[in-house]
N, C-alpha and C. Protein backbone atom coordinates (compact mmCIF):
# COMPACT_ATOMS: atom_id res chain seq x y z
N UNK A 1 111.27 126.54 141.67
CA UNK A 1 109.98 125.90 141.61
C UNK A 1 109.45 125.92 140.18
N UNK A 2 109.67 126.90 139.66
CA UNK A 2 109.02 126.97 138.14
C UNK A 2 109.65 126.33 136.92
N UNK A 3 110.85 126.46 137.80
CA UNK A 3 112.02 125.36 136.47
C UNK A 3 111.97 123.70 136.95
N UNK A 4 111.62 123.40 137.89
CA UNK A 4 110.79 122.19 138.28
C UNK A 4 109.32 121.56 137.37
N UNK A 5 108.99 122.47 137.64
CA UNK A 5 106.75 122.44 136.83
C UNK A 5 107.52 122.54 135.26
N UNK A 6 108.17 123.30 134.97
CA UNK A 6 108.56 123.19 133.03
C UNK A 6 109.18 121.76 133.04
N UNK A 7 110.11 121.27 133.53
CA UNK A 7 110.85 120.13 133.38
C UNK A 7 109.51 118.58 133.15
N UNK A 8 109.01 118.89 134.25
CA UNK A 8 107.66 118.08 134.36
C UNK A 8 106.86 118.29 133.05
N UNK A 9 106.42 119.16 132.86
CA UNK A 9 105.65 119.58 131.40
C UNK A 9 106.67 118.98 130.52
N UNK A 10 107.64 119.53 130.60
CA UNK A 10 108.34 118.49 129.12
C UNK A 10 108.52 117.31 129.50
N UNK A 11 108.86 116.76 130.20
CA UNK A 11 108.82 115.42 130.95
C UNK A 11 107.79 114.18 130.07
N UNK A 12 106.65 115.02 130.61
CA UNK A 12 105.45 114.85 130.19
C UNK A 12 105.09 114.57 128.69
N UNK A 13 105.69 116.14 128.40
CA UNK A 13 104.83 115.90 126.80
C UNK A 13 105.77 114.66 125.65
N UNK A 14 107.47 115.02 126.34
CA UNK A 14 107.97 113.61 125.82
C UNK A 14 107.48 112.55 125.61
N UNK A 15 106.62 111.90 126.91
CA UNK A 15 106.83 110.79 127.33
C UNK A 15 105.20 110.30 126.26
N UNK A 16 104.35 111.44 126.03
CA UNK A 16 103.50 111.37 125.40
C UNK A 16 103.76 111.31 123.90
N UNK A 17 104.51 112.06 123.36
CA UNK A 17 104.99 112.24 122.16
C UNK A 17 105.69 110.26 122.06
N UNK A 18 106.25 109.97 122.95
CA UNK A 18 106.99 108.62 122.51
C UNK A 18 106.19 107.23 122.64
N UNK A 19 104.78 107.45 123.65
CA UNK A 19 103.79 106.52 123.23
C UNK A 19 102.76 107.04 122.19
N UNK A 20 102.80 108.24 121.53
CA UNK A 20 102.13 107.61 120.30
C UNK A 20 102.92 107.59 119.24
N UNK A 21 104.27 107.81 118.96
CA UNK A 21 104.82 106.88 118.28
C UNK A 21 104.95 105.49 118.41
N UNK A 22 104.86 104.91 119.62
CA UNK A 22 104.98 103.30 120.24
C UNK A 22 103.78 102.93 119.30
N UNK A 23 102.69 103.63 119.62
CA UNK A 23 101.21 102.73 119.27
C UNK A 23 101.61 103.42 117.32
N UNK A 24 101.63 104.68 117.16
CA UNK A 24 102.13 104.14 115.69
C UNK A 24 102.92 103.26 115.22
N UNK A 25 103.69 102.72 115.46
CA UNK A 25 104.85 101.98 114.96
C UNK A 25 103.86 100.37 115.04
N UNK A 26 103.20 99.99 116.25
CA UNK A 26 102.74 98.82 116.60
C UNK A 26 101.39 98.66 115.79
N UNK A 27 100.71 99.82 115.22
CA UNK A 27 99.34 99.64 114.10
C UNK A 27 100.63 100.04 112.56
N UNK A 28 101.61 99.87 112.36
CA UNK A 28 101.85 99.70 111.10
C UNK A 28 102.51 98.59 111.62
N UNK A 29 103.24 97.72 112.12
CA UNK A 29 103.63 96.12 112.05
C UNK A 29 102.31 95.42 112.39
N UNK A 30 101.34 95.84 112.76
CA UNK A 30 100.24 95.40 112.92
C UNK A 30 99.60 95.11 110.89
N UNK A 31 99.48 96.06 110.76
CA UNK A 31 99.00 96.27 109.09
C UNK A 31 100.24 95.66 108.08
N UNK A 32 101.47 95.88 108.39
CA UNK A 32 102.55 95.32 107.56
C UNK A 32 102.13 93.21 107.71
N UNK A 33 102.14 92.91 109.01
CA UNK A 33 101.97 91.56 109.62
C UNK A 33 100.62 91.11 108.73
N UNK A 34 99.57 92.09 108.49
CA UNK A 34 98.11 91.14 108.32
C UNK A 34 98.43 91.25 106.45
N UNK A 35 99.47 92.13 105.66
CA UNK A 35 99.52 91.94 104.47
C UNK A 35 99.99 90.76 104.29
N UNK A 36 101.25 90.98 104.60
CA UNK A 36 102.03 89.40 104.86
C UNK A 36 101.19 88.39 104.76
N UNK A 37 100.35 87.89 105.45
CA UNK A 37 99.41 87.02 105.50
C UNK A 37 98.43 86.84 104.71
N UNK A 38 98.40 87.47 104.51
CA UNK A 38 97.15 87.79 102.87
C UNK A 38 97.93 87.00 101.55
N UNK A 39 99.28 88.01 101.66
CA UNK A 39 99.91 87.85 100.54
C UNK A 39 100.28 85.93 100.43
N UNK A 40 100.50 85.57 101.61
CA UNK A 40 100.77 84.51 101.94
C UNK A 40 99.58 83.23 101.43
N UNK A 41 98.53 83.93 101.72
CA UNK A 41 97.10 83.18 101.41
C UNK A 41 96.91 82.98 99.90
N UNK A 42 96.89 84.48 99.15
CA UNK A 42 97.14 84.36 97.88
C UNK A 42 98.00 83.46 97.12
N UNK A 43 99.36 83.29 97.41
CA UNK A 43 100.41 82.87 97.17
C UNK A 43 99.85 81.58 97.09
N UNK A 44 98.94 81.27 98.48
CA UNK A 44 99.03 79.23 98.14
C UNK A 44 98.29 79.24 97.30
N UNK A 45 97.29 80.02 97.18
CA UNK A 45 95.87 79.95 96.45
C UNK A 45 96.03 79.51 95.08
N UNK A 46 97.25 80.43 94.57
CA UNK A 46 97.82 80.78 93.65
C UNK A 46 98.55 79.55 92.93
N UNK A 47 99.03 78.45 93.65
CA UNK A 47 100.40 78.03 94.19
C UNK A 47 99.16 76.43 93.37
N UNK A 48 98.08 76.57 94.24
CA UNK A 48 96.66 75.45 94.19
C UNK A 48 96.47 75.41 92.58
N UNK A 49 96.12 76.57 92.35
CA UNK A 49 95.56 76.45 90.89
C UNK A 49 96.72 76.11 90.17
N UNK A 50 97.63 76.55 89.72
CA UNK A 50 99.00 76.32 89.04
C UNK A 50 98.88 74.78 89.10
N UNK A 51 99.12 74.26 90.16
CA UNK A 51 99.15 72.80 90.05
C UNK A 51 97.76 71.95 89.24
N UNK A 52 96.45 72.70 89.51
CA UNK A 52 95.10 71.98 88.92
C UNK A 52 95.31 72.40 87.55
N UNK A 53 95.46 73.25 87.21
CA UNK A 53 95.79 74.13 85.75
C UNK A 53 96.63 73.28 84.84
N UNK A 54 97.98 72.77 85.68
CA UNK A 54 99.48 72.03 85.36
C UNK A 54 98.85 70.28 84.98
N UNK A 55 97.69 69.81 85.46
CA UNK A 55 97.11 68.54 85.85
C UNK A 55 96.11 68.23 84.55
N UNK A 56 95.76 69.47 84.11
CA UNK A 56 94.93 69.01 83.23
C UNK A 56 95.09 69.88 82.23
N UNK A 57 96.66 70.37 81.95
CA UNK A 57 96.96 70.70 80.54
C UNK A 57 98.22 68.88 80.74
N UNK A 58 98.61 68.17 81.37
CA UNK A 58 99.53 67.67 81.50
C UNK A 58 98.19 65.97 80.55
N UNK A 59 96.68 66.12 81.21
CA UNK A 59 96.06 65.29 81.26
C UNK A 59 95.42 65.46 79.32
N UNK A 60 95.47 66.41 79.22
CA UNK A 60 95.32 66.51 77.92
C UNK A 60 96.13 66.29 76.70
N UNK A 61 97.44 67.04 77.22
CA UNK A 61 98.28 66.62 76.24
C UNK A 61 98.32 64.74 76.05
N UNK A 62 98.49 64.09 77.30
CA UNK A 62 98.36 62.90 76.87
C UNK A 62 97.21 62.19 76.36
N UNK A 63 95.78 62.72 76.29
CA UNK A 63 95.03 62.10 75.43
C UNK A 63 94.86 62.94 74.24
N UNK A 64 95.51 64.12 74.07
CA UNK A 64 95.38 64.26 72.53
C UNK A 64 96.89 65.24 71.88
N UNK A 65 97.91 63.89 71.97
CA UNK A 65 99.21 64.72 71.45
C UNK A 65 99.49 65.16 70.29
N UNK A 66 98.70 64.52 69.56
CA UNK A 66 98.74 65.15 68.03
C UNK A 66 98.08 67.05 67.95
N UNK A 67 97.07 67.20 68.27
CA UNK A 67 96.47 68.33 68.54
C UNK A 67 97.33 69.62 69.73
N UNK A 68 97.56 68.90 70.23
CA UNK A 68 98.74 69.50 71.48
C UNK A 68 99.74 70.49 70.81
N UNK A 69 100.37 69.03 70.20
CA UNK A 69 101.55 69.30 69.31
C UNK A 69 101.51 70.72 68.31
N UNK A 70 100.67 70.54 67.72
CA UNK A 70 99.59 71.42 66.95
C UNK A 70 99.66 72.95 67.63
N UNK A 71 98.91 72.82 68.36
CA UNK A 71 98.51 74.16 69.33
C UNK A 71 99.80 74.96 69.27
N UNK A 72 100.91 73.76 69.82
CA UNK A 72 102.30 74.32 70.86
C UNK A 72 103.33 75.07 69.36
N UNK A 73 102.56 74.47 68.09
CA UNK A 73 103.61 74.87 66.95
C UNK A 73 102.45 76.23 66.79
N UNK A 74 101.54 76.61 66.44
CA UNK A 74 100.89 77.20 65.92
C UNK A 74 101.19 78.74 67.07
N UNK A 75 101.18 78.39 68.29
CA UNK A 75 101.27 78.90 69.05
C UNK A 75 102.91 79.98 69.16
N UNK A 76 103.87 78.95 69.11
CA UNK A 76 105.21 79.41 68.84
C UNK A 76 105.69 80.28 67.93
N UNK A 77 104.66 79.52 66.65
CA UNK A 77 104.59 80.51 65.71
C UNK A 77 104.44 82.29 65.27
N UNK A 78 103.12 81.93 66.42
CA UNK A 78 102.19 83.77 66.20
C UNK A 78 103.22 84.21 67.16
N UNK A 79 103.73 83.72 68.27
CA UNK A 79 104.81 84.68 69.30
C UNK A 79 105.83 84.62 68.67
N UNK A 80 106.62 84.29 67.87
CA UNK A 80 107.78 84.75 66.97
C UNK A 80 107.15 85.79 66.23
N UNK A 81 106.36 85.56 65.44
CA UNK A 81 106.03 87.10 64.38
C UNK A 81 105.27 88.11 65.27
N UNK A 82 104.67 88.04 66.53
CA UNK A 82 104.89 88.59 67.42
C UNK A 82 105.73 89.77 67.66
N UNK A 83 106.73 89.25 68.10
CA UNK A 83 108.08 89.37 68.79
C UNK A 83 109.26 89.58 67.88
N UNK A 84 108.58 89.55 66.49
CA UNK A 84 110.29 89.62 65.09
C UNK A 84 109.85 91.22 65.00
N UNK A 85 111.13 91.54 64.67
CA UNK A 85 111.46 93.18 65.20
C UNK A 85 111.72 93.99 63.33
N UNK A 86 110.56 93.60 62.68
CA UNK A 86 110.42 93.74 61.73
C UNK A 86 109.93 95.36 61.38
């Protein structure tokens, strides 16, 4: 009878021990799932501007290529002496 009632007690505390790992495991794919989605949101957000950003450096260079031109040398410039391992 008493090795019956222990079996049950462990029975038990198993079966307890393995649903709150269940519900842990299901609130971190829960929290892993809602980053994802975030990250996902960001990403277009991200994804949006790049293109408006891309639209009106693309819209500028064509109304002022001389100055552009300019920028893109002046620019190339300071990141070489930058970057020379002097």
């Amino acid at each position: 009878m008493q090795t019956n009632t222990n079996e049950h007690k462990i029975n038990q505390s198993v079966d307890n021990v393995a649903a709150g790992a269940h519900q842990a495991v299901d609130r971190a794919a829960s929290a892993a799932n809602q980053a994802a989605e975030s990250l996902s949101d960001t990403g277009h957000d991200m994804k949006e501007t790049q293109e408006k950003w891309l639209a009106v450096a693309r819209e500028y260079v064509q109304e002022n290529p001389a100055t552009a031109l300019g920028i893109a040398l002046a620019g190339g410039y300071l990141l070489s002496r930058l970057l020379r391992a002097d």
